[in-house]
Every structure is written in C-alpha cells, then in structure tokens.
PDB file of N, CA and C in Angstrom:
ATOM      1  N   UNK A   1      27.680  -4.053  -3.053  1.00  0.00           N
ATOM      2  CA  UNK A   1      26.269  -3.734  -2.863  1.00  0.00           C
ATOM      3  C   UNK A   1      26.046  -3.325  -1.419  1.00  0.00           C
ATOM      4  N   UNK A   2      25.587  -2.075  -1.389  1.00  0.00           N
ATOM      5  CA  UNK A   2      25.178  -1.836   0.223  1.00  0.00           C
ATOM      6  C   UNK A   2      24.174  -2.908   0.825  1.00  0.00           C
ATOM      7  N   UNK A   3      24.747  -2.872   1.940  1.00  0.00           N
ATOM      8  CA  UNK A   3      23.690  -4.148   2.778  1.00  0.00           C
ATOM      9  C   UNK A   3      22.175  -3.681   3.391  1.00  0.00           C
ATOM     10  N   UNK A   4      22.016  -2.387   3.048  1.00  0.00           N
ATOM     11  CA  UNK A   4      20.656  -1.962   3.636  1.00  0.00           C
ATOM     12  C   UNK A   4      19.875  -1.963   1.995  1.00  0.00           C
ATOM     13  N   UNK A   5      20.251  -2.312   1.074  1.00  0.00           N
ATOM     14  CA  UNK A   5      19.350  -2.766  -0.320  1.00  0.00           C
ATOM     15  C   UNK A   5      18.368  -3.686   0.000  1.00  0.00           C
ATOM     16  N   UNK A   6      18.855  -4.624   0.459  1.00  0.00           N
ATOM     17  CA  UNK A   6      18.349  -6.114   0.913  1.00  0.00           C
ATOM     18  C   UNK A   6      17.396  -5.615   1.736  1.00  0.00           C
ATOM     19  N   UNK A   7      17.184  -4.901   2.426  1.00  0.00           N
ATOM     20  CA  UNK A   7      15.873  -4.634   3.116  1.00  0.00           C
ATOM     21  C   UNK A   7      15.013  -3.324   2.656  1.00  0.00           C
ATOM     22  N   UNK A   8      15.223  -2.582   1.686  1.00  0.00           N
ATOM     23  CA  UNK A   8      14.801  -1.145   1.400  1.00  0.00           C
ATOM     24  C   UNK A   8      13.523  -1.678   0.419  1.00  0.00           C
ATOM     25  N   UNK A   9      12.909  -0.812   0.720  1.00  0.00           N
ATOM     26  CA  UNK A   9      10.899  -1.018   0.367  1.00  0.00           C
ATOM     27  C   UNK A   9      10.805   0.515  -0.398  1.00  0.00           C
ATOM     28  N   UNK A  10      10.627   0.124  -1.776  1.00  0.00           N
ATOM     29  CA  UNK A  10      10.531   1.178  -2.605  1.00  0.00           C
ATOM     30  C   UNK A  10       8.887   1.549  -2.863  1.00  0.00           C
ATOM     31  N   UNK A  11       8.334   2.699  -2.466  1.00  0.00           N
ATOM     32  CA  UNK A  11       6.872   2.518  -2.319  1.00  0.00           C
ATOM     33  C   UNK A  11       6.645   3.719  -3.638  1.00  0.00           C
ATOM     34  N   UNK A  12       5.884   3.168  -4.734  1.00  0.00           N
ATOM     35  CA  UNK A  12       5.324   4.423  -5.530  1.00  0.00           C
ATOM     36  C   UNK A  12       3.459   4.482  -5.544  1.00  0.00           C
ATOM     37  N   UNK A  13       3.471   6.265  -5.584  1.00  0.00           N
ATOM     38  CA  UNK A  13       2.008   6.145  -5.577  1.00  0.00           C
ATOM     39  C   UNK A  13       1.402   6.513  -7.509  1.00  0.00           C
ATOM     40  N   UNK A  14       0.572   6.064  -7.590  1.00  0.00           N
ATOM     41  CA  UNK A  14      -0.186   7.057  -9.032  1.00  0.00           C
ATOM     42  C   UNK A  14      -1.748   6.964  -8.682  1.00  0.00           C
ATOM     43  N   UNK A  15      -2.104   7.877  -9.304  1.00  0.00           N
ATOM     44  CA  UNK A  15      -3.733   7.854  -9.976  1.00  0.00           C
ATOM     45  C   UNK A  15      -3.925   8.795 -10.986  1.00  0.00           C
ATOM     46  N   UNK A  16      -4.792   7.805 -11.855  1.00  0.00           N
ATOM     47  CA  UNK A  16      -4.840   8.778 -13.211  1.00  0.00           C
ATOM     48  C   UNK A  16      -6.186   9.670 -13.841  1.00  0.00           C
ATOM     49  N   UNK A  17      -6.355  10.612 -14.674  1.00  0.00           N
ATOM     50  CA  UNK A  17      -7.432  11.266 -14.506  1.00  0.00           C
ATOM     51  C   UNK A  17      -8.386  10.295 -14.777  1.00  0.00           C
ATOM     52  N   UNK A  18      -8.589   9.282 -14.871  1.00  0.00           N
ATOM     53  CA  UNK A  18     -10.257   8.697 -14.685  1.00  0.00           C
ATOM     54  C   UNK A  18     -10.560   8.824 -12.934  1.00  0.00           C
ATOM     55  N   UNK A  19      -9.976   8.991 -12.780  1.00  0.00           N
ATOM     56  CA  UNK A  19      -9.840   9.063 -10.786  1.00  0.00           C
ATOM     57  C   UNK A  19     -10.521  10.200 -10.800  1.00  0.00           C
ATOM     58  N   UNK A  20     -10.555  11.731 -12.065  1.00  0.00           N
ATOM     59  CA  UNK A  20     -10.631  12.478 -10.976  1.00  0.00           C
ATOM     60  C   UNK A  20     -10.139  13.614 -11.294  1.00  0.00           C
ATOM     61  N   UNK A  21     -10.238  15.076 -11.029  1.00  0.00           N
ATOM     62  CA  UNK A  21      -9.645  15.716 -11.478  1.00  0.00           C
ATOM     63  C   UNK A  21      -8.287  15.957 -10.183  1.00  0.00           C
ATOM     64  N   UNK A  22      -7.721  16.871 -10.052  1.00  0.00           N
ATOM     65  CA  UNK A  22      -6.256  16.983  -9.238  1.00  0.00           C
ATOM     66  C   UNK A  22      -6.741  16.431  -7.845  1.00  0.00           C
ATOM     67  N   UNK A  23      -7.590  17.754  -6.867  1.00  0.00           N
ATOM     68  CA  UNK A  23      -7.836  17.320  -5.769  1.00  0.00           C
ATOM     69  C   UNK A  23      -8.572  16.247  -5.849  1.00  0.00           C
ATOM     70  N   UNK A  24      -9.131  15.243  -6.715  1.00  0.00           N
ATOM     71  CA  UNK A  24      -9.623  13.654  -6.194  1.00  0.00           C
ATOM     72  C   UNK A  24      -8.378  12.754  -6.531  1.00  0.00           C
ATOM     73  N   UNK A  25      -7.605  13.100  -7.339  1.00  0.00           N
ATOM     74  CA  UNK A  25      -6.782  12.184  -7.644  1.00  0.00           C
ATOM     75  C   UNK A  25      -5.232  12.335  -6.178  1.00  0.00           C
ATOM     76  N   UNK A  26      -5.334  13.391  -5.692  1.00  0.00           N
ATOM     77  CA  UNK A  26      -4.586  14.116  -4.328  1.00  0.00           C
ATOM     78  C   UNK A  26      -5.410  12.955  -3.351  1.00  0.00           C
ATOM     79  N   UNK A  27      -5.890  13.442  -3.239  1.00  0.00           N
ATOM     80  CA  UNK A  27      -7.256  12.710  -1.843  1.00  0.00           C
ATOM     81  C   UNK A  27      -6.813  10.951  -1.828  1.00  0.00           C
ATOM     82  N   UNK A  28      -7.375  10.531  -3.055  1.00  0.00           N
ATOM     83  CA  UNK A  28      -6.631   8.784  -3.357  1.00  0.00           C
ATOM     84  C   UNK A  28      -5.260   9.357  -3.080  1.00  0.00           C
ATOM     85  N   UNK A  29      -4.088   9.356  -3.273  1.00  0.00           N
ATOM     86  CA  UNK A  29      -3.043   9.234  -2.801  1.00  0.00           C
ATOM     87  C   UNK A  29      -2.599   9.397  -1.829  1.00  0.00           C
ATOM     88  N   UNK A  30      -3.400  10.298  -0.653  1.00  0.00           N
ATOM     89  CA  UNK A  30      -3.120  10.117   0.348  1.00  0.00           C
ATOM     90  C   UNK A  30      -3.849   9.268   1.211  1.00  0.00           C
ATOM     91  N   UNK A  31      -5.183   9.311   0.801  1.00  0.00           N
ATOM     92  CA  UNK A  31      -5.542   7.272   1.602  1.00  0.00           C
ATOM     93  C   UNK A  31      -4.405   6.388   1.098  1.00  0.00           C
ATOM     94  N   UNK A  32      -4.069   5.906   0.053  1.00  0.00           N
ATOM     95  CA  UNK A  32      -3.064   4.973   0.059  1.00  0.00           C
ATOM     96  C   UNK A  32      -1.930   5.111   0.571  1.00  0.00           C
ATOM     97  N   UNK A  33      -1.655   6.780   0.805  1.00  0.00           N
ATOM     98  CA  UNK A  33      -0.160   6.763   1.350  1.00  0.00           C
ATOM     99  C   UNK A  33      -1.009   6.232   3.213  1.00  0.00           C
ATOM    100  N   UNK A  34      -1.907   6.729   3.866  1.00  0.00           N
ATOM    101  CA  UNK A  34      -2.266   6.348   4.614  1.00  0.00           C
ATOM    102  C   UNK A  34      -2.028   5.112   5.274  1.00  0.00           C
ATOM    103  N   UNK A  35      -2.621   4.343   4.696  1.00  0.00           N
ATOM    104  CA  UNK A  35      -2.677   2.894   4.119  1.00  0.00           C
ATOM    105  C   UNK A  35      -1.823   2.228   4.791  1.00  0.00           C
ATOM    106  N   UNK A  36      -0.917   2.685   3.487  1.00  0.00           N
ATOM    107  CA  UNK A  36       1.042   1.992   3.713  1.00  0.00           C
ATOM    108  C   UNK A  36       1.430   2.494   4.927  1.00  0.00           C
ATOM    109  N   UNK A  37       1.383   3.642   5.511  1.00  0.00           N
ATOM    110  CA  UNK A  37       2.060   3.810   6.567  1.00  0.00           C
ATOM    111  C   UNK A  37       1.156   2.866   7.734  1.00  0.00           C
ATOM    112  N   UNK A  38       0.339   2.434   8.087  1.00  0.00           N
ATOM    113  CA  UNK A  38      -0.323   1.600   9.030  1.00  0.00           C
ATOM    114  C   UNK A  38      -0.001   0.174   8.616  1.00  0.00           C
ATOM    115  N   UNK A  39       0.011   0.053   7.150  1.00  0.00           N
ATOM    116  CA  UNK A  39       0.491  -1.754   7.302  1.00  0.00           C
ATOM    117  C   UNK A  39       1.892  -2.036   7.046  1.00  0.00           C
ATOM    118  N   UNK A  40       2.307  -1.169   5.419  1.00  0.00           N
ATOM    119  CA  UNK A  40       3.530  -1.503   5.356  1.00  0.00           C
ATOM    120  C   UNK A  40       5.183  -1.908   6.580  1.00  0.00           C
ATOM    121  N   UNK A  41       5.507  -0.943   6.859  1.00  0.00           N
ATOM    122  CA  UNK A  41       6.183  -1.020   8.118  1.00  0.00           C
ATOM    123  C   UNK A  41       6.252  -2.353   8.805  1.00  0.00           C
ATOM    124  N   UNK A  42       5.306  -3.101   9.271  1.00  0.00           N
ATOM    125  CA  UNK A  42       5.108  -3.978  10.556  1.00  0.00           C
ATOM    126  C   UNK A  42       4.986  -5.586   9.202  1.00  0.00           C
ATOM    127  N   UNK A  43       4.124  -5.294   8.575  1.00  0.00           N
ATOM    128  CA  UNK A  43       3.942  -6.369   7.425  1.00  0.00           C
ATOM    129  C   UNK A  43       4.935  -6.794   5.938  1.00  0.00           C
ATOM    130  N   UNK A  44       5.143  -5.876   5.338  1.00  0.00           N
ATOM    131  CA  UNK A  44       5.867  -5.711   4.440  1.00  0.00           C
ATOM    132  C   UNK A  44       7.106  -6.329   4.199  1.00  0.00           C
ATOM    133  N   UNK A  45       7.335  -7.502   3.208  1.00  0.00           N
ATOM    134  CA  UNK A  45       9.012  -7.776   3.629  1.00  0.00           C
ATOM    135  C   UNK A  45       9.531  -6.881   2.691  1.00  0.00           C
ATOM    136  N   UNK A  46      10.795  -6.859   3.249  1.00  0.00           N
ATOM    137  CA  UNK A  46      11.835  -6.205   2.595  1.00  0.00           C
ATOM    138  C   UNK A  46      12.321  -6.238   1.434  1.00  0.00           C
ATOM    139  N   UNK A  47      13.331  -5.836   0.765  1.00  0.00           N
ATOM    140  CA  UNK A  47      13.927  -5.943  -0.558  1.00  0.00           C
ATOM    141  C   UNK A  47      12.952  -5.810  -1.903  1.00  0.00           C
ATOM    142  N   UNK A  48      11.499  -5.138  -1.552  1.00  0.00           N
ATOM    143  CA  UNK A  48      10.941  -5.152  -3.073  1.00  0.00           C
ATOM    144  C   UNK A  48      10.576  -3.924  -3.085  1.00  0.00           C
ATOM    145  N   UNK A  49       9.832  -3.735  -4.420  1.00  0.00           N
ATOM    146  CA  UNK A  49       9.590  -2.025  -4.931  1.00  0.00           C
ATOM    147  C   UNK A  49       7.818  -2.372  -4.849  1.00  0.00           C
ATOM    148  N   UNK A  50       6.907  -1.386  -4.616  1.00  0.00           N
ATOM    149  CA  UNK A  50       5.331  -1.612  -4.688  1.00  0.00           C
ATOM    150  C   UNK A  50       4.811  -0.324  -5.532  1.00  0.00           C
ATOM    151  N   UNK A  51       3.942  -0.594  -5.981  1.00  0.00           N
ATOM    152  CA  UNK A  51       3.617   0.250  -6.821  1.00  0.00           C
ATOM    153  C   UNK A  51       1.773   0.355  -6.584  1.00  0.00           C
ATOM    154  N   UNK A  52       1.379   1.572  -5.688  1.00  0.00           N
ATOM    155  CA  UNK A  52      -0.131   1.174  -5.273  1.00  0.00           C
ATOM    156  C   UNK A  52      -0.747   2.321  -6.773  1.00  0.00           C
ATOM    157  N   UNK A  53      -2.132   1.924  -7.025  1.00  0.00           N
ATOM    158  CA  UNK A  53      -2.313   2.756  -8.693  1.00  0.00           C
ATOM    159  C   UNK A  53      -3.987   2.765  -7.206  1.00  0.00           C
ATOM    160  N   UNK A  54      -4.496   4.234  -7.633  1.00  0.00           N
ATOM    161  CA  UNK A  54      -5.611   4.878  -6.759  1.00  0.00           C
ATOM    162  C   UNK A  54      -6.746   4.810  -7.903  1.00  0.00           C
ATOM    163  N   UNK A  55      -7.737   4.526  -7.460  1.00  0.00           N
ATOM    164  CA  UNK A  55      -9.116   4.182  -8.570  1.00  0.00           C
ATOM    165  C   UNK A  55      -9.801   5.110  -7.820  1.00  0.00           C
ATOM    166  N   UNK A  56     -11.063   5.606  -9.007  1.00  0.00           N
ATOM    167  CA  UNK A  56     -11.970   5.954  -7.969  1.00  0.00           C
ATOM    168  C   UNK A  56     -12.883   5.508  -7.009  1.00  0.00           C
ATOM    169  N   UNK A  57     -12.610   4.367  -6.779  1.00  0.00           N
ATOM    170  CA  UNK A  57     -13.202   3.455  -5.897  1.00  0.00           C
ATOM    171  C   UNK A  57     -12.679   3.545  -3.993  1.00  0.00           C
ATOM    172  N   UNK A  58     -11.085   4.049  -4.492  1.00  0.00           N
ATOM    173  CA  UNK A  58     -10.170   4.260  -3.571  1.00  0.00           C
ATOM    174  C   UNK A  58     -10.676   5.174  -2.843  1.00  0.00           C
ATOM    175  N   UNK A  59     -11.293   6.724  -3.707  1.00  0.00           N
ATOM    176  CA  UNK A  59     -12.221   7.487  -2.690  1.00  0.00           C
ATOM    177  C   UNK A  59     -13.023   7.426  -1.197  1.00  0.00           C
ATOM    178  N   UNK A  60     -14.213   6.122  -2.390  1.00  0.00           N
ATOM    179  CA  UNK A  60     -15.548   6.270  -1.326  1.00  0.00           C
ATOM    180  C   UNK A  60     -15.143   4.857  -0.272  1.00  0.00           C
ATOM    181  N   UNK A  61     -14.201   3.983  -0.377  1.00  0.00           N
ATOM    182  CA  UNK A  61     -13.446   2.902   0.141  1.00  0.00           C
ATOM    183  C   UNK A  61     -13.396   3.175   1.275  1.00  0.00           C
ATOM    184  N   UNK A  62     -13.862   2.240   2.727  1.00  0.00           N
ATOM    185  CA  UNK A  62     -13.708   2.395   3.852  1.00  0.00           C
ATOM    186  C   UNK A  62     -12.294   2.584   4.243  1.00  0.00           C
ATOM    187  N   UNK A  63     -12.292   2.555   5.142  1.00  0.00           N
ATOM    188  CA  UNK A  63     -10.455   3.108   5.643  1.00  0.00           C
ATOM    189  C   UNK A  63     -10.042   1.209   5.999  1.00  0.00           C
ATOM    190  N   UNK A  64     -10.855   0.747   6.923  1.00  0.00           N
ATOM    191  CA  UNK A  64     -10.534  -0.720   7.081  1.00  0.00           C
ATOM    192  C   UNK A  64     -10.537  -1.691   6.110  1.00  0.00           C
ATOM    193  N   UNK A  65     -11.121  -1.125   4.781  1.00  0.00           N
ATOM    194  CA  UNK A  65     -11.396  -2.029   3.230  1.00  0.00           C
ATOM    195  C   UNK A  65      -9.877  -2.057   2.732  1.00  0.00           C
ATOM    196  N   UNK A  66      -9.534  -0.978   3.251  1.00  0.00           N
ATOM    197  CA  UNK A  66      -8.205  -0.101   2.384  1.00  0.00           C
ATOM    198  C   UNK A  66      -7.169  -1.097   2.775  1.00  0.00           C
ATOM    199  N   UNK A  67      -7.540  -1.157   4.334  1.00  0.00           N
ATOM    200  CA  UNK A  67      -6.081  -2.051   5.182  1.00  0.00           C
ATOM    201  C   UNK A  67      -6.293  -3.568   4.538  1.00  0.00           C
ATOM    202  N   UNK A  68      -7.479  -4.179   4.403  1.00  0.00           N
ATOM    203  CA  UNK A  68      -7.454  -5.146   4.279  1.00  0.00           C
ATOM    204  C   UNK A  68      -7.356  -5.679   2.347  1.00  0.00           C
ATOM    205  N   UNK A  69      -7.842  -5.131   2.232  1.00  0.00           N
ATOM    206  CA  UNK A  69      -7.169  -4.808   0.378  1.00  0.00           C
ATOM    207  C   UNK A  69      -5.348  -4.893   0.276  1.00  0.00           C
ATOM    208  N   UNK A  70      -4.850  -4.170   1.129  1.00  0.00           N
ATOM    209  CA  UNK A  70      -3.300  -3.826   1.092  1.00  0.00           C
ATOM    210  C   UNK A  70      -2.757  -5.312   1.670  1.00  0.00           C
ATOM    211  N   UNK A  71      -3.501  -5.754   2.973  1.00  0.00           N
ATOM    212  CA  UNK A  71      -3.039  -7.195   3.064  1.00  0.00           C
ATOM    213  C   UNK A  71      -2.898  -8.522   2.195  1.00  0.00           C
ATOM    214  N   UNK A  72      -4.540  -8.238   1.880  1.00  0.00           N
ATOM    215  CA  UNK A  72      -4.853  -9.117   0.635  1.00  0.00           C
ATOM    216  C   UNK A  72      -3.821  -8.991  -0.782  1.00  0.00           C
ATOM    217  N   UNK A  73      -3.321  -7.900  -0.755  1.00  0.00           N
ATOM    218  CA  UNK A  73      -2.443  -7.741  -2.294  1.00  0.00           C
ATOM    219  C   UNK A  73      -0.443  -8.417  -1.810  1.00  0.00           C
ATOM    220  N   UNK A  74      -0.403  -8.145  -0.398  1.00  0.00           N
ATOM    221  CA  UNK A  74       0.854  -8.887   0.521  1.00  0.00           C
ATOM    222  C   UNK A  74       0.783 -10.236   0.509  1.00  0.00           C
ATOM    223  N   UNK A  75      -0.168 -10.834   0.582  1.00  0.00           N
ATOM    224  CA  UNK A  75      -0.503 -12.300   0.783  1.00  0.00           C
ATOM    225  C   UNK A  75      -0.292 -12.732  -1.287  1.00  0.00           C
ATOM    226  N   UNK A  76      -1.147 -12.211  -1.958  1.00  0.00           N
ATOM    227  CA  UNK A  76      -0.989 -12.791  -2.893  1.00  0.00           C
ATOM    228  C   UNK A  76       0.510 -12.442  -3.548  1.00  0.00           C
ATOM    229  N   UNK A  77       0.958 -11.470  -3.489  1.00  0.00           N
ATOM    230  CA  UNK A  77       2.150 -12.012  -4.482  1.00  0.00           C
ATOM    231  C   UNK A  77       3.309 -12.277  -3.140  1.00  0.00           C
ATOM    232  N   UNK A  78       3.289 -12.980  -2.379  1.00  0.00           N
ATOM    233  CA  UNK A  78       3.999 -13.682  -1.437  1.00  0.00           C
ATOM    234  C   UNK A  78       5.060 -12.451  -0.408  1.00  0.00           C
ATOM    235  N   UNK A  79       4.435 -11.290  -0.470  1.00  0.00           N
ATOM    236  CA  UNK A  79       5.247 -10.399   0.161  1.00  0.00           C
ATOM    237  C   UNK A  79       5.264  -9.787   1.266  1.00  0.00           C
ATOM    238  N   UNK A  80       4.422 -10.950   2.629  1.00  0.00           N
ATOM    239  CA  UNK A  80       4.361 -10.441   3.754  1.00  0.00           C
ATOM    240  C   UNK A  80       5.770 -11.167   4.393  1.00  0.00           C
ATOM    241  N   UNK A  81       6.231 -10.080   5.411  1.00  0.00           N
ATOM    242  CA  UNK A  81       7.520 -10.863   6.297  1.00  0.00           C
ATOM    243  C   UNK A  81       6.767 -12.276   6.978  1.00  0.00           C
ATOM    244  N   UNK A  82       7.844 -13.065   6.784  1.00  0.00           N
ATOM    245  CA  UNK A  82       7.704 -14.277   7.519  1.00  0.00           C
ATOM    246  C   UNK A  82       6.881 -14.879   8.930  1.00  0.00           C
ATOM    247  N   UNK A  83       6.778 -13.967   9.148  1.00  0.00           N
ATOM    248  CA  UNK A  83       6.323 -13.975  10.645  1.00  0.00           C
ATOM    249  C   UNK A  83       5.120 -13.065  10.959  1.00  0.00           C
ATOM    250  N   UNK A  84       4.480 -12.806   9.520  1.00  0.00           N
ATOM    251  CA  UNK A  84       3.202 -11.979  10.054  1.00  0.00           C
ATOM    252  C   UNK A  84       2.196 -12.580   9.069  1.00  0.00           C
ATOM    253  N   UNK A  85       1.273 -12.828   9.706  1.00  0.00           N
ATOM    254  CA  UNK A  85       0.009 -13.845   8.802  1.00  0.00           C
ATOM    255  C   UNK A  85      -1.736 -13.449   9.435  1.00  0.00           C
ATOM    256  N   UNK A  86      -1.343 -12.226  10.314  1.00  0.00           N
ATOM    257  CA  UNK A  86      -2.475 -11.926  11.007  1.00  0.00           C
ATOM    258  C   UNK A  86      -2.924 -10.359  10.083  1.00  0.00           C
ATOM    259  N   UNK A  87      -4.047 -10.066  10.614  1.00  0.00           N
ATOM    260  CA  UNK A  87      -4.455  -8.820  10.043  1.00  0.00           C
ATOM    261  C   UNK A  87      -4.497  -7.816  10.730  1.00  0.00           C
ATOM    262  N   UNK A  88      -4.100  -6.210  10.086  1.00  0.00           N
ATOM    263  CA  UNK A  88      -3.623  -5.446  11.315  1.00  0.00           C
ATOM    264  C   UNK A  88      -4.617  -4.732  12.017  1.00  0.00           C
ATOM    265  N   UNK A  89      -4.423  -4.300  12.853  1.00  0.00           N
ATOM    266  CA  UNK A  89      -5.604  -3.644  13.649  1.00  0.00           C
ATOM    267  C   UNK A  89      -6.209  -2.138  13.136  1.00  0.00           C
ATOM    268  N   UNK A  90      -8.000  -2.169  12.987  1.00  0.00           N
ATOM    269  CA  UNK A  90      -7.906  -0.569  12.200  1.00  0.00           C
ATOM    270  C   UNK A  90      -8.649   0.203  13.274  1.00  0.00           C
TER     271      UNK A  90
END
C-alpha cells in the first residue's frame, strides 16, 4: 500500500437539478469548491473521501455560513485533524 493513501483526502462535488438549471447548479459547486479550499487543507484529517451535495440554499448562503457549515459537518462525523478545534478565519 502506498504510504501517501493514509493521508490522501478524496473531495467530490454534486448538485442536482432541483438546485437549478446548469449555470446555478455551476455557481453551487464552485462556492463549495471555494469552501474546501479555505478549510479543508489546514482542518481536514487525512485518509477519508468527502462528498459535499450543493442545495439551493448553497446559492444565497453567506460565504462565512459556508465555512462554518463545512466545520460544523468536520466536527460531527469526527474528521477534524487532531490539533484543530478552532474556527477558521473568513
């Protein structure tokens, strides 16, 4: 088994047409890709796959709702690195 598995962060995006037609369902995916790139990285532990799903809620969603939603979903299923328990800066 390669030893960089153990740390590799598999990130998938979706949104589906209740979101939206193309460009709204485009728009949500890139706030969430947004998102991930500001928390994932620094927060995120390693070794799992995430799967973010874009609502239309994701749209009109503040940008700092977004960060703190993405924390809130790290905390509950136990997947922030060890050493980060703070919230990130928006």
């Amino acid at each position: 088994m390669d030893e960089g598995s153990e740390t590799a962060v598999g990130i998938g995006f979706t949104a589906s047409k209740k979101v939206g037609n193309a460009v709204a369902r485009n728009r949500a995916k890139r706030r969430l890709r947004a998102a991930v790139s500001a928390v994932m990285p620094k927060y995120a532990a390693g070794g799992h796959d995430y799967v973010l799903i874009g609502r239309k809620a994701t749209l009109q969603r503040p940008y700092a709702d977004l960060l703190t939603d993405l924390m809130r979903a790290l905390r509950r299923t136990n997947s922030l690195t060890p050493n980060h328990v703070d919230q990130p800066s928006s």
